[in-house]
PDB file of N, CA and C in Angstrom:
ATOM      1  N   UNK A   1      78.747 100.462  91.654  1.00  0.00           N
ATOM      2  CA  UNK A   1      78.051  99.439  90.917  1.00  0.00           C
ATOM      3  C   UNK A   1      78.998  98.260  90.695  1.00  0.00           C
ATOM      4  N   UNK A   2      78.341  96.768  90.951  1.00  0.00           N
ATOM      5  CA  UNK A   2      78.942  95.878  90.587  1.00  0.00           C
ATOM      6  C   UNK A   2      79.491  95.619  89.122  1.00  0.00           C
ATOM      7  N   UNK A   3      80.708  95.220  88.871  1.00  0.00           N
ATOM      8  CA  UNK A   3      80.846  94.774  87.575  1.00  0.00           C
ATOM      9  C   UNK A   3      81.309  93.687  87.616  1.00  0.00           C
ATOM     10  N   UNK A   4      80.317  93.209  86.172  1.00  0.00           N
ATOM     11  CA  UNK A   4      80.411  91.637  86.440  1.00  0.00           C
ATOM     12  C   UNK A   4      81.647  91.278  85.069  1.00  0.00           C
ATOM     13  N   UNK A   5      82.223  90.263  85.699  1.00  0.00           N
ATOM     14  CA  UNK A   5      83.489  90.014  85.167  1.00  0.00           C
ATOM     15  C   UNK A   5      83.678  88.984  83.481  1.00  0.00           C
ATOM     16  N   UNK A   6      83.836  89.708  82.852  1.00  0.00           N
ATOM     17  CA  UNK A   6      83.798  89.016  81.645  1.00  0.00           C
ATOM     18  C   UNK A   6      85.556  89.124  80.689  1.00  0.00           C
ATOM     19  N   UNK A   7      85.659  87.875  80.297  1.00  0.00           N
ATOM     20  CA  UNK A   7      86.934  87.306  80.094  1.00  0.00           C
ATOM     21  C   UNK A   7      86.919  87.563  78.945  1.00  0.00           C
ATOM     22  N   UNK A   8      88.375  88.111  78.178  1.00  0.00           N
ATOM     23  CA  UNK A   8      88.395  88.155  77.189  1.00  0.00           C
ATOM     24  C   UNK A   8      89.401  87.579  75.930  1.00  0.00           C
ATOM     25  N   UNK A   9      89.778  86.403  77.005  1.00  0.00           N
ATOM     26  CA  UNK A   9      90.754  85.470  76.351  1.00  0.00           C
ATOM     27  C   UNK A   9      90.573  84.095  77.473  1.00  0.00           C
ATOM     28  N   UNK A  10      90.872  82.810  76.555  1.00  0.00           N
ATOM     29  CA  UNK A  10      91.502  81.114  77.072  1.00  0.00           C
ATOM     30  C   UNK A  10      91.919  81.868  78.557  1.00  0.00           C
ATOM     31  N   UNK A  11      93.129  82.475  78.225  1.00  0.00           N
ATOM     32  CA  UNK A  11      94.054  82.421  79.527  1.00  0.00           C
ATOM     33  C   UNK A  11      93.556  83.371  80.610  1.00  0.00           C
ATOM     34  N   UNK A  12      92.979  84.140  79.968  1.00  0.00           N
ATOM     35  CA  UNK A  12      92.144  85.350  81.088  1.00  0.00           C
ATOM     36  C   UNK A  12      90.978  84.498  81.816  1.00  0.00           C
ATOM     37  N   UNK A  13      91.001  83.363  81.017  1.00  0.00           N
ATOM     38  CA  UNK A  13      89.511  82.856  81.709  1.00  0.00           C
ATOM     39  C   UNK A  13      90.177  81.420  82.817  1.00  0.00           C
ATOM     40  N   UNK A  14      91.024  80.712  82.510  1.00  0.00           N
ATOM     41  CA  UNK A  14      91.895  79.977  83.432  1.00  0.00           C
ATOM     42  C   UNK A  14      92.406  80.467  84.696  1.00  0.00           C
ATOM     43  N   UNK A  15      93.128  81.682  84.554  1.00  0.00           N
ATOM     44  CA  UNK A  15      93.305  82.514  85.559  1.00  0.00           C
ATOM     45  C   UNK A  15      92.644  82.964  86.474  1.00  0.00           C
ATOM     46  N   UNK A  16      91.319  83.244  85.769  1.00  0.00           N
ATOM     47  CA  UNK A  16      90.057  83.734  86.815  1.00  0.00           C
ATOM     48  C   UNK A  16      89.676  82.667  87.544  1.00  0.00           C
ATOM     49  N   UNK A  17      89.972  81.511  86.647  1.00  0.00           N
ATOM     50  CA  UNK A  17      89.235  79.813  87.387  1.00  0.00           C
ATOM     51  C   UNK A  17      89.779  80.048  88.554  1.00  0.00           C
ATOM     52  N   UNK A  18      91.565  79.876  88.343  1.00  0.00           N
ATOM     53  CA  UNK A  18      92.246  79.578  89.623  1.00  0.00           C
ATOM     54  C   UNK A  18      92.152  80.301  90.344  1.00  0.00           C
ATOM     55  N   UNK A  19      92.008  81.816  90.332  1.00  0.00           N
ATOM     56  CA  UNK A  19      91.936  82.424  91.138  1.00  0.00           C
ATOM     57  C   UNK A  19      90.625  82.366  92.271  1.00  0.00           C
ATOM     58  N   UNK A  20      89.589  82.138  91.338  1.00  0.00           N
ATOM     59  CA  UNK A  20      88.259  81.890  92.577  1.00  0.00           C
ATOM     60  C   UNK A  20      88.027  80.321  93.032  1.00  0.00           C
ATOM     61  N   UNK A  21      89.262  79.662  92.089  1.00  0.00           N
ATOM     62  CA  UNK A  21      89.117  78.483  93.369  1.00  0.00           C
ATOM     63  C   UNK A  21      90.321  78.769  94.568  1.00  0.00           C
ATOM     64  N   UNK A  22      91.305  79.190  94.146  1.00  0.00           N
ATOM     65  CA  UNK A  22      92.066  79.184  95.781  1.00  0.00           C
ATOM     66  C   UNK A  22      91.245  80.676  96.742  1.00  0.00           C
ATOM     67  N   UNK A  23      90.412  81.265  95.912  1.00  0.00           N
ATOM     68  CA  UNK A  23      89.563  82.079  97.122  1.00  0.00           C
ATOM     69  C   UNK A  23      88.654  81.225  97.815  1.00  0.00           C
ATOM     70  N   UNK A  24      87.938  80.032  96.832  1.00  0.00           N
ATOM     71  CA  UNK A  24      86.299  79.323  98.035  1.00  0.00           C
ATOM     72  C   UNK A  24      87.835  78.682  98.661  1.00  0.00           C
ATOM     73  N   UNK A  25      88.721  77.699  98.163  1.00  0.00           N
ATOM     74  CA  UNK A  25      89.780  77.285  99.745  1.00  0.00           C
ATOM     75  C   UNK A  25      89.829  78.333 100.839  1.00  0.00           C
ATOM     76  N   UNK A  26      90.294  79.240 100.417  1.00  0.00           N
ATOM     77  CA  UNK A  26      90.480  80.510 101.518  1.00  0.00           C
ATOM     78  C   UNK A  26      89.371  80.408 102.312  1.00  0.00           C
ATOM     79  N   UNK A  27      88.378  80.273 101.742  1.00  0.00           N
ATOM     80  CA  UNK A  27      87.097  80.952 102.237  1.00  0.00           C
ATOM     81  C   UNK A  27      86.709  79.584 103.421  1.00  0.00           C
ATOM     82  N   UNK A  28      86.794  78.268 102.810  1.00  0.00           N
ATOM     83  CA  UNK A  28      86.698  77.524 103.691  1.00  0.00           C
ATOM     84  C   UNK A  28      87.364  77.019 104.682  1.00  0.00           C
ATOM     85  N   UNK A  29      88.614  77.167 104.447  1.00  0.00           N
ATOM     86  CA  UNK A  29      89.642  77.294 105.944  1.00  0.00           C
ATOM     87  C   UNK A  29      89.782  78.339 107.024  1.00  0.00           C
ATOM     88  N   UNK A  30      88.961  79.741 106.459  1.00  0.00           N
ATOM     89  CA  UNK A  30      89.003  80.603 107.202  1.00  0.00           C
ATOM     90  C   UNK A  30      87.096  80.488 107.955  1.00  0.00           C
ATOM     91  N   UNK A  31      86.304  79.385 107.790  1.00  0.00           N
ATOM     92  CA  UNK A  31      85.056  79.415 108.153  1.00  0.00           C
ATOM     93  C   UNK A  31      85.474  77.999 109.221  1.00  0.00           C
ATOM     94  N   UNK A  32      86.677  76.984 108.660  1.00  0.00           N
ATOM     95  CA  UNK A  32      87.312  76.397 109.624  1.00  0.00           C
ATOM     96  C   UNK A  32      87.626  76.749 110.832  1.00  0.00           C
ATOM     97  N   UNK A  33      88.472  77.207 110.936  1.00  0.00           N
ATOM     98  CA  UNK A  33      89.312  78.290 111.672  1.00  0.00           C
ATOM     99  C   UNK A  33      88.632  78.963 112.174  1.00  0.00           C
ATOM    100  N   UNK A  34      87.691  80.074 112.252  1.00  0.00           N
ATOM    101  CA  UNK A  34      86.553  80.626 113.031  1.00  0.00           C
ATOM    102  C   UNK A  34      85.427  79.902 114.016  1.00  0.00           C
ATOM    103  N   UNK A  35      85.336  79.195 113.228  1.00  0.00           N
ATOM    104  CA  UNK A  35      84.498  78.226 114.020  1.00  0.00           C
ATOM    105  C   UNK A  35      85.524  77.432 115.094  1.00  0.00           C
ATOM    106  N   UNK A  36      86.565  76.752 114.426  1.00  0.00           N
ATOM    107  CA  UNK A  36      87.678  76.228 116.000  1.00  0.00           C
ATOM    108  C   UNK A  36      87.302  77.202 117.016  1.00  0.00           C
ATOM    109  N   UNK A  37      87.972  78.676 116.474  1.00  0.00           N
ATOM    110  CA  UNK A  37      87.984  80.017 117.597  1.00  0.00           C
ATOM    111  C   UNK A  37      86.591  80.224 118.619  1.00  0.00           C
ATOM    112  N   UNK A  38      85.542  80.287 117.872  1.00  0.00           N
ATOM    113  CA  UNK A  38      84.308  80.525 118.456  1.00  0.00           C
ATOM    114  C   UNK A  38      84.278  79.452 119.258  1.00  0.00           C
ATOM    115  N   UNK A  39      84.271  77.813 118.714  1.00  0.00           N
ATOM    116  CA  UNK A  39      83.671  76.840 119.695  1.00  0.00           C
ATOM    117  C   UNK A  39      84.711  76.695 120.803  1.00  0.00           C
ATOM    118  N   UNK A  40      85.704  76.660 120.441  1.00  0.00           N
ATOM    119  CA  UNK A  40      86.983  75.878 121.830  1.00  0.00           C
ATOM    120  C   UNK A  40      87.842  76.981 122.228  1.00  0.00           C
ATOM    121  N   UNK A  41      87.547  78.285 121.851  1.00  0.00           N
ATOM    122  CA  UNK A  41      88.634  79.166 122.755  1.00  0.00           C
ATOM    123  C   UNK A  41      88.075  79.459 124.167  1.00  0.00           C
ATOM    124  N   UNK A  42      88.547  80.370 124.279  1.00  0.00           N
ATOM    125  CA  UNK A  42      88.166  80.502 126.159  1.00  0.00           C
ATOM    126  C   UNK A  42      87.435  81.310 126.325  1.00  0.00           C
ATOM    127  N   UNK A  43      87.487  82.358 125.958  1.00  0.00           N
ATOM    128  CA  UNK A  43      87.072  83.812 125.781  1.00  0.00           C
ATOM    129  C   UNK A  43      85.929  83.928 125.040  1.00  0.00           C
ATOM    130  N   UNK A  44      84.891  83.630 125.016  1.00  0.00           N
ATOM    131  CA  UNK A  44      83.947  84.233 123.575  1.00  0.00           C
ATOM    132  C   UNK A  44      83.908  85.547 123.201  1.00  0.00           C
ATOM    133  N   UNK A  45      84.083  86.206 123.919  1.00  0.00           N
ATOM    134  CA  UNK A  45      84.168  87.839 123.382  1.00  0.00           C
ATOM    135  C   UNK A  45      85.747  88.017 122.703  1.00  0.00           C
ATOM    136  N   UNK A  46      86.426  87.754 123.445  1.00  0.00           N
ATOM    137  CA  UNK A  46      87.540  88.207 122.795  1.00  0.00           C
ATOM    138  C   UNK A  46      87.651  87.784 121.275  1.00  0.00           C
ATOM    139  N   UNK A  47      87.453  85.853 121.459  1.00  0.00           N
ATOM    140  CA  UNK A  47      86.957  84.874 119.869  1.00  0.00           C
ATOM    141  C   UNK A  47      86.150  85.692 118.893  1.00  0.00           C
ATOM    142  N   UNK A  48      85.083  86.436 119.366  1.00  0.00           N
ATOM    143  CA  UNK A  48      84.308  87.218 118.304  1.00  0.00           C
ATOM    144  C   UNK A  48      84.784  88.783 117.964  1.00  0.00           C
ATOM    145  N   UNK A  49      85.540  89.054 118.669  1.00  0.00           N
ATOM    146  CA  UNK A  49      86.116  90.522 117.915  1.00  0.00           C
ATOM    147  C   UNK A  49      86.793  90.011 117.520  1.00  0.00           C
ATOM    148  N   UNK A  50      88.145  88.948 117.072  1.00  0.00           N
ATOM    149  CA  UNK A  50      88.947  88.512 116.405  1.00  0.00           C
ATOM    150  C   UNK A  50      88.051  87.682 115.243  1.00  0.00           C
ATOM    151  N   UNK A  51      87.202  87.219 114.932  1.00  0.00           N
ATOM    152  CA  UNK A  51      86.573  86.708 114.404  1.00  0.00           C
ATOM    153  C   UNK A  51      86.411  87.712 113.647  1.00  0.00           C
ATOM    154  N   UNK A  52      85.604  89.206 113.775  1.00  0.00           N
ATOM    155  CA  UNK A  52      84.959  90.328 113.119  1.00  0.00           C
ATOM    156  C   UNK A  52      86.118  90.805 112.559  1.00  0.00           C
ATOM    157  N   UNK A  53      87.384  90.951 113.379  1.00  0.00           N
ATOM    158  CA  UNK A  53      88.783  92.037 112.857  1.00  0.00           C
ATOM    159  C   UNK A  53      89.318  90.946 111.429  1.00  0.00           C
ATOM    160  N   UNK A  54      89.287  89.474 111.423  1.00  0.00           N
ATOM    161  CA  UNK A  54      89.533  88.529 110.614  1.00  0.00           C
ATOM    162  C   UNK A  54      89.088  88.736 109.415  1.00  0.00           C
ATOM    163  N   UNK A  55      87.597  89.216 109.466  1.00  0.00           N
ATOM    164  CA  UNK A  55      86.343  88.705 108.397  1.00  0.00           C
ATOM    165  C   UNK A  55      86.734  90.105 107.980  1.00  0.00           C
ATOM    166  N   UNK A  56      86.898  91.155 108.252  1.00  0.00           N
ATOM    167  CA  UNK A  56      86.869  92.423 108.065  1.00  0.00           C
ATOM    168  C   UNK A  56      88.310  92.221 106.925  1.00  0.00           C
ATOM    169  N   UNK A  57      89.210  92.279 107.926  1.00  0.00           N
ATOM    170  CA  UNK A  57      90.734  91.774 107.059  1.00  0.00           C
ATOM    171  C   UNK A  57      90.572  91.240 105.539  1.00  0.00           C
ATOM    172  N   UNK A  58      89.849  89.791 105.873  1.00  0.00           N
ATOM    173  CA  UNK A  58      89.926  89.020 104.517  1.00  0.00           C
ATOM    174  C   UNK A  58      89.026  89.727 103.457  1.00  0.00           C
ATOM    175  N   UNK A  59      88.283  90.431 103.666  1.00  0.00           N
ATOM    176  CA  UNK A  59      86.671  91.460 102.727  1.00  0.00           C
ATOM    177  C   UNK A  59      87.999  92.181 102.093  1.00  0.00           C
ATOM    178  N   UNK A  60      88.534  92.977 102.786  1.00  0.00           N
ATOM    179  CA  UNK A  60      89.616  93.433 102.555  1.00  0.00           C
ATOM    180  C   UNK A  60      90.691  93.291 101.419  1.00  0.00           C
ATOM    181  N   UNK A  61      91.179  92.252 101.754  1.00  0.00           N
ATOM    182  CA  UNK A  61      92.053  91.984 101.077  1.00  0.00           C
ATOM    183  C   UNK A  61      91.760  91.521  99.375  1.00  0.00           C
ATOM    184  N   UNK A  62      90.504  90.648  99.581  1.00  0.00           N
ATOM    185  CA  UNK A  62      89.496  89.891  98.567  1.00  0.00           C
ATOM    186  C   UNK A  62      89.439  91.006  97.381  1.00  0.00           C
ATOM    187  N   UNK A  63      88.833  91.913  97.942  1.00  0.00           N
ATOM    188  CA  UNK A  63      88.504  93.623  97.142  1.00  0.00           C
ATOM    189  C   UNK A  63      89.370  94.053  96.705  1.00  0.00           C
ATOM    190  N   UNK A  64      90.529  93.901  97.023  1.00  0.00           N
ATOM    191  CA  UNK A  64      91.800  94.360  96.402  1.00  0.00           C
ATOM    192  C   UNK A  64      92.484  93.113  95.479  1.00  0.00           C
ATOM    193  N   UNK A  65      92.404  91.927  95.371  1.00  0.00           N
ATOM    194  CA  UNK A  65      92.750  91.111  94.634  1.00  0.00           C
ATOM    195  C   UNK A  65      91.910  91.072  93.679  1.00  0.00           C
ATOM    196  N   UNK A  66      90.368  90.942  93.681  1.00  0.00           N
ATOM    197  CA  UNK A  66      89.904  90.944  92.759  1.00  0.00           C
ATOM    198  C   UNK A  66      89.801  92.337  91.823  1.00  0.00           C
ATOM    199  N   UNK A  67      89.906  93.539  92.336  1.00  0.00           N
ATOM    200  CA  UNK A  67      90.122  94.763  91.338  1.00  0.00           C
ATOM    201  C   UNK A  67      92.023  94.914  90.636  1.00  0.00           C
ATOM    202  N   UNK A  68      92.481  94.114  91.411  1.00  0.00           N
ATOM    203  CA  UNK A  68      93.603  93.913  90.602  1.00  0.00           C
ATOM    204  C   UNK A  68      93.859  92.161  89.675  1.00  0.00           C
ATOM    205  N   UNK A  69      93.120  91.440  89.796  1.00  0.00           N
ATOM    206  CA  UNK A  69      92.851  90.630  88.696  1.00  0.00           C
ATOM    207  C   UNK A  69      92.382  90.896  87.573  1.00  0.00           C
ATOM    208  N   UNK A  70      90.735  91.334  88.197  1.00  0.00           N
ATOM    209  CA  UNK A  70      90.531  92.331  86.796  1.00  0.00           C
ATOM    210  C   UNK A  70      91.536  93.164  85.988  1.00  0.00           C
ATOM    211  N   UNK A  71      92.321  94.248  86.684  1.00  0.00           N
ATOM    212  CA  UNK A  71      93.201  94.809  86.084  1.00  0.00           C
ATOM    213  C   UNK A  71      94.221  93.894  84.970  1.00  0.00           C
ATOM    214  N   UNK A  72      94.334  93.055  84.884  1.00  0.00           N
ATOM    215  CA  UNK A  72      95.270  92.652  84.224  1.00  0.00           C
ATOM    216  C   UNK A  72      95.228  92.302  82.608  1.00  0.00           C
ATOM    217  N   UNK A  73      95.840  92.734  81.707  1.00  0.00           N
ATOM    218  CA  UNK A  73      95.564  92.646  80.602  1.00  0.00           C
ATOM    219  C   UNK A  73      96.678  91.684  79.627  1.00  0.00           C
ATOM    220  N   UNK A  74      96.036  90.457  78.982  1.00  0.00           N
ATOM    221  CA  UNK A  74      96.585  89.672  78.407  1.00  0.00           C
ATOM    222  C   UNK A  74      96.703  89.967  77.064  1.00  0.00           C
TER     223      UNK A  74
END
């Protein structure tokens, strides 16, 4: 089950700001960047399993930053 994230301090709630704004950056340099790959590489197959192993990666990583943000207690 999702849990939805509720702040329980000023600074717990600043933190969360910054944190989900340098994720939509992430998010939009890596929709950059995919799209370069897809339109101008050579390969389209190869471009789209690197594309999938990418998107997979970053889900990844996201899930683990955000259950350890949450974790943190001010």
């Amino acid at each position: 089950m999702l849990t939805i994230y509720q702040p329980s301090s000023l600074i717990h709630t600043i933190v969360a700001l910054m944190f989900y704004i340098l994720m939509a950056g992430f998010a939009i340099y890596s929709f950059l960047a995919l799209y370069a790959l897809n339109r101008f590489g050579r390969s389209k197959l190869l471009s789209a399993a690197v594309s999938l192993l990418y998107l997979i990666i970053a889900a990844s990583l996201f899930a683990a930053a955000q259950s350890n943000l949450n974790s943190i207690k001010f």
